[in-house]
Protein backbone atom coordinates (compact mmCIF):
# COMPACT_ATOMS: atom_id res chain seq x y z
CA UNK A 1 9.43 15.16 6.89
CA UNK A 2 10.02 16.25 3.54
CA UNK A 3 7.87 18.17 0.85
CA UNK A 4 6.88 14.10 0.07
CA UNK A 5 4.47 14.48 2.71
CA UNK A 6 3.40 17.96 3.56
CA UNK A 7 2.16 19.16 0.10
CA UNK A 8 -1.07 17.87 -0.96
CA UNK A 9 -1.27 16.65 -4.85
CA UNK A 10 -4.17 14.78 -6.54
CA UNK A 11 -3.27 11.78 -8.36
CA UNK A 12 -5.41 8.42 -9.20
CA UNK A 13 -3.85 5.49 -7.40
CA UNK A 14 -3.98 1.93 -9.12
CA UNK A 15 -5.30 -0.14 -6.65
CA UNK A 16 -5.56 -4.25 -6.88
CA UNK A 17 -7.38 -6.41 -4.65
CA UNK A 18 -7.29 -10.48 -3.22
CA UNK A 19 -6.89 -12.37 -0.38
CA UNK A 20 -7.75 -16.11 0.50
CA UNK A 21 -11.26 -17.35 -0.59
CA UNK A 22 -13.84 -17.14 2.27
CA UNK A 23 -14.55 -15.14 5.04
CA UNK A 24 -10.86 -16.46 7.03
CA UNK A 25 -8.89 -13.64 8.24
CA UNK A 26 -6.04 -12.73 6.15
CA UNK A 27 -3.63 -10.75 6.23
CA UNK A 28 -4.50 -7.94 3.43
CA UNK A 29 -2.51 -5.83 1.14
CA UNK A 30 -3.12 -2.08 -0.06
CA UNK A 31 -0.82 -1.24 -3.20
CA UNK A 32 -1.15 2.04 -4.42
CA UNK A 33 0.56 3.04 -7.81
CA UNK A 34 0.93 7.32 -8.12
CA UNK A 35 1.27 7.76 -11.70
CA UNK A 36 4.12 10.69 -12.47
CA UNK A 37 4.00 11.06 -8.59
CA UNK A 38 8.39 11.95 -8.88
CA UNK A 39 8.92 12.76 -12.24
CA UNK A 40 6.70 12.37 -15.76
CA UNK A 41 7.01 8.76 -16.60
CA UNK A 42 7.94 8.14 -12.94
CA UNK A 43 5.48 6.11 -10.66
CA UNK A 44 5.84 5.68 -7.02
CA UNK A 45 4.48 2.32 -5.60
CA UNK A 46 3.36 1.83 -1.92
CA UNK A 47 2.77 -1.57 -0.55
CA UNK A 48 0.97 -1.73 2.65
CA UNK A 49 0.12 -4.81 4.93
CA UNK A 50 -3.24 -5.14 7.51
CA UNK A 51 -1.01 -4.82 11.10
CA UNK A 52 -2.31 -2.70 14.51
CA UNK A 53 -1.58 0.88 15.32
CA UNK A 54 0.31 0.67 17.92
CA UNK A 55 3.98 0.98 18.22
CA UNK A 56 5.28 -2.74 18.48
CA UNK A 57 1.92 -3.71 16.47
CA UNK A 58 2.24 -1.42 12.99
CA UNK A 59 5.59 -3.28 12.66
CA UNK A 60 3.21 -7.18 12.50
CA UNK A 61 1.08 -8.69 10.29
CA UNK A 62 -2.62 -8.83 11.24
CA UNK A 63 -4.99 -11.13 9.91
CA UNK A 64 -8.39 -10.38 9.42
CA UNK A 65 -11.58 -10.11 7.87
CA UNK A 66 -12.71 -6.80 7.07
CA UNK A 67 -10.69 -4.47 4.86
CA UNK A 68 -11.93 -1.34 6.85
CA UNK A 69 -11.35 -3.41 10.20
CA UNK A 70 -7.86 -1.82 10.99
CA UNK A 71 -4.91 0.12 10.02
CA UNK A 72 -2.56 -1.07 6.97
CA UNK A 73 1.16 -0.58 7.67
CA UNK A 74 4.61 -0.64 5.29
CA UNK A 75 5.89 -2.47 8.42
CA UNK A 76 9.24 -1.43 7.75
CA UNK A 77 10.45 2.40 7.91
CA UNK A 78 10.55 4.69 4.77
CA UNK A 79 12.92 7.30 4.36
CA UNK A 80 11.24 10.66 3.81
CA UNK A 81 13.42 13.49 3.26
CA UNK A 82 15.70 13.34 6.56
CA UNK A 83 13.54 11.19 8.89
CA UNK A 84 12.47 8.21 8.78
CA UNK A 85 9.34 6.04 9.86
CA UNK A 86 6.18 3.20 8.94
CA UNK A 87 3.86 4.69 6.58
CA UNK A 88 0.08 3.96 7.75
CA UNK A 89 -3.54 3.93 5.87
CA UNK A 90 -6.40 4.27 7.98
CA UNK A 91 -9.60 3.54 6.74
CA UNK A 92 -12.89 5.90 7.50
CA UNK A 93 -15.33 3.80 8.55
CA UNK A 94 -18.42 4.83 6.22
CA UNK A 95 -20.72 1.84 5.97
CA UNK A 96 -21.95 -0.04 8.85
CA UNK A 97 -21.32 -3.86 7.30
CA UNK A 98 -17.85 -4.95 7.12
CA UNK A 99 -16.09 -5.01 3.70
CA UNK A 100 -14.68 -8.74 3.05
CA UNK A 101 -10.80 -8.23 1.01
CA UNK A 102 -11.69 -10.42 -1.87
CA UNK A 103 -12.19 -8.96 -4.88
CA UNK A 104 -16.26 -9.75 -5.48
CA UNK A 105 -16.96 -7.85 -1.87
CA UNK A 106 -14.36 -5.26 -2.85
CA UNK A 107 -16.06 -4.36 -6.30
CA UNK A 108 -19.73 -4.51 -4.71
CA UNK A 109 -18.13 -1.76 -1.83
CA UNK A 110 -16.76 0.15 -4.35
CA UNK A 111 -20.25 0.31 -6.42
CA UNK A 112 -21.87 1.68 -3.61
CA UNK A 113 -18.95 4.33 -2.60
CA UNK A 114 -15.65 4.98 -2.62
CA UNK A 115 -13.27 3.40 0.56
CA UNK A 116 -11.62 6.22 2.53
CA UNK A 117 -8.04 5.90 4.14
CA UNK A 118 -5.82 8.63 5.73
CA UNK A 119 -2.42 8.29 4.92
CA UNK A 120 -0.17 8.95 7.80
CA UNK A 121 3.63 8.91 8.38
CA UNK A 122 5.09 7.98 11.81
CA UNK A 123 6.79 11.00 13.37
CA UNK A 124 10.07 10.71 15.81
CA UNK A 125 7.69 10.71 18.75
CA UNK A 126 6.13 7.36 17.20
CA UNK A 127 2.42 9.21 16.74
CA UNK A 128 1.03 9.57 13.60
CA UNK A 129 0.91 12.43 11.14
CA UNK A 130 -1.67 12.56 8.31
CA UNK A 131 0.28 13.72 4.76
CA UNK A 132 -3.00 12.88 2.36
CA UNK A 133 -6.29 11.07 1.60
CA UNK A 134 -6.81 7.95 -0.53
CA UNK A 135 -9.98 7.53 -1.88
CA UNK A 136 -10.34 4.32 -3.85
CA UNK A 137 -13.06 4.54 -6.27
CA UNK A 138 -13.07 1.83 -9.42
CA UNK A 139 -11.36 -1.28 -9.84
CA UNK A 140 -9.08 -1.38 -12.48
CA UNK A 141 -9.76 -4.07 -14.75
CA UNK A 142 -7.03 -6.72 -14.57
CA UNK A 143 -6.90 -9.53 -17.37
CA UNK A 144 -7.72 -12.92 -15.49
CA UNK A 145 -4.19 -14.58 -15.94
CA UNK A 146 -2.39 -11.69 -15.35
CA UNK A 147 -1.57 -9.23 -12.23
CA UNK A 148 -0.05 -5.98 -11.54
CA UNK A 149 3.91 -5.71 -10.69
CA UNK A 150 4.46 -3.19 -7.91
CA UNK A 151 7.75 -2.73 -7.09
CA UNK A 152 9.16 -0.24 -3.91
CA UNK A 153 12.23 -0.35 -4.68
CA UNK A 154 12.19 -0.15 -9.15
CA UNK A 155 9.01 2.56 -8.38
CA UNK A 156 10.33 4.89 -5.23
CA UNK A 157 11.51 8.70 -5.39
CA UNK A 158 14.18 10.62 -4.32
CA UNK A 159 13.80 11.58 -0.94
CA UNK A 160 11.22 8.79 -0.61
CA UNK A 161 11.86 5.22 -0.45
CA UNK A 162 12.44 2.38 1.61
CA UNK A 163 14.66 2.34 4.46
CA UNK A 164 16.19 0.59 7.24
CA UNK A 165 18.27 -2.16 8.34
CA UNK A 166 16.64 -4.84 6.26
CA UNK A 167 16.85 -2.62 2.81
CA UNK A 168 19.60 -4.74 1.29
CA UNK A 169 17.28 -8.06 1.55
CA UNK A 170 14.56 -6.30 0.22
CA UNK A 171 16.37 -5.12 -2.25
CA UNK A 172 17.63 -8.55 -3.65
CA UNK A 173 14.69 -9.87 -2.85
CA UNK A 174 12.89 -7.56 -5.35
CA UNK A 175 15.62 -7.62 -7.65
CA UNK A 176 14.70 -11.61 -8.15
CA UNK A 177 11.34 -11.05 -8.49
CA UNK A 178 11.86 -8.67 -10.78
CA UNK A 179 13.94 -11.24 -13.02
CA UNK A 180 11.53 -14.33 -12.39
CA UNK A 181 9.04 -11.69 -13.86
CA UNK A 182 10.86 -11.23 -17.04
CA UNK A 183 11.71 -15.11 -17.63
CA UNK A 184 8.11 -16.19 -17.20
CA UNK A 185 7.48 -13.24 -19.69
CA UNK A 186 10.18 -14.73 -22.26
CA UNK A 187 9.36 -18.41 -21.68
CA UNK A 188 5.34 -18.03 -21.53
């Protein structure tokens, strides 16, 4: 793997929370934002999904109901430097009681502690490598009627970015969010 992932850096990740109302499993996102993580002015974004470890598994969706119950996965390869493979957080299990994903349980976790997760890179023998630690620490308050855009594809850096056969979807798909964005912008 490239430098991406063997040289340790510092940086505070922006880090938004939600899921379903109630204690339903769900699946559950992890987006991390690293400010000037490429270039000054340049974030990288990292959108993660609740899935298994294994090696059929970290490529699903998994619903459920504890944030620190499991593994979240990009699902899809990244391209690091030459290689490529899923990009996995693990969460360090420090607090007994589960830790429900919507954002009330989230906040009350957080006041007690920050949430630990290794972040890991599959290798060509499908294991997983550890490349840096996440610790989530507070909330960052988001106005009510408004959310945070994260974007893989507009926030990625060279050397590290999505890859793989579905790319081009994503891609477009992105690309019309992206638009949608600005015209409810312009017509709200």
């Amino acid at each position: 793997m490239a430098g991406h992932t063997r040289t340790p850096r510092r940086h505070d990740p922006s880090l938004p929370g939600g899921r379903l109302p109630g204690r339903l499993p769900d699946a559950l996102g992890l987006a991390v934002r690293v400010e000037q993580a490429a270039d000054p002015g340049r974030p990288v974004d990292l959108l993660l999904t609740s899935s298994g470890r294994g090696r059929v598994t970290r490529h699903l969706p998994r619903a459920r109901a504890d944030a620190l119950g499991g593994p979240y996965s990009s699902l899809l390869p990244y391209r690091v430097g030459g290689s490529h493979g899923v990009l996995a957080a693990f969460p360090r299990r420090t607090r007994q009681a589960p830790v429900h994903g919507d954002p009330k349980s989230l906040s009350e976790a957080l006041a007690t502690g920050g949430l630990v997760f290794d972040l890991c890179a599959e290798t060509s023998s499908r294991s997983w490598r550890p490349f840096a630690v996440l610790t989530v620490g507070t909330p960052l308050p988001v106005p009510r009627n408004e959310s945070l855009d994260f974007d893989i594809y507009a926030h990625s850096a060279r050397g590290f970015h999505p890859g793989g056969a579905l790319a081009t979807i994503r891609r477009a798909a992105y690309r019309g969010s992206r638009a949608g964005r600005r015209g409810r912008i312009r017509d709200g």
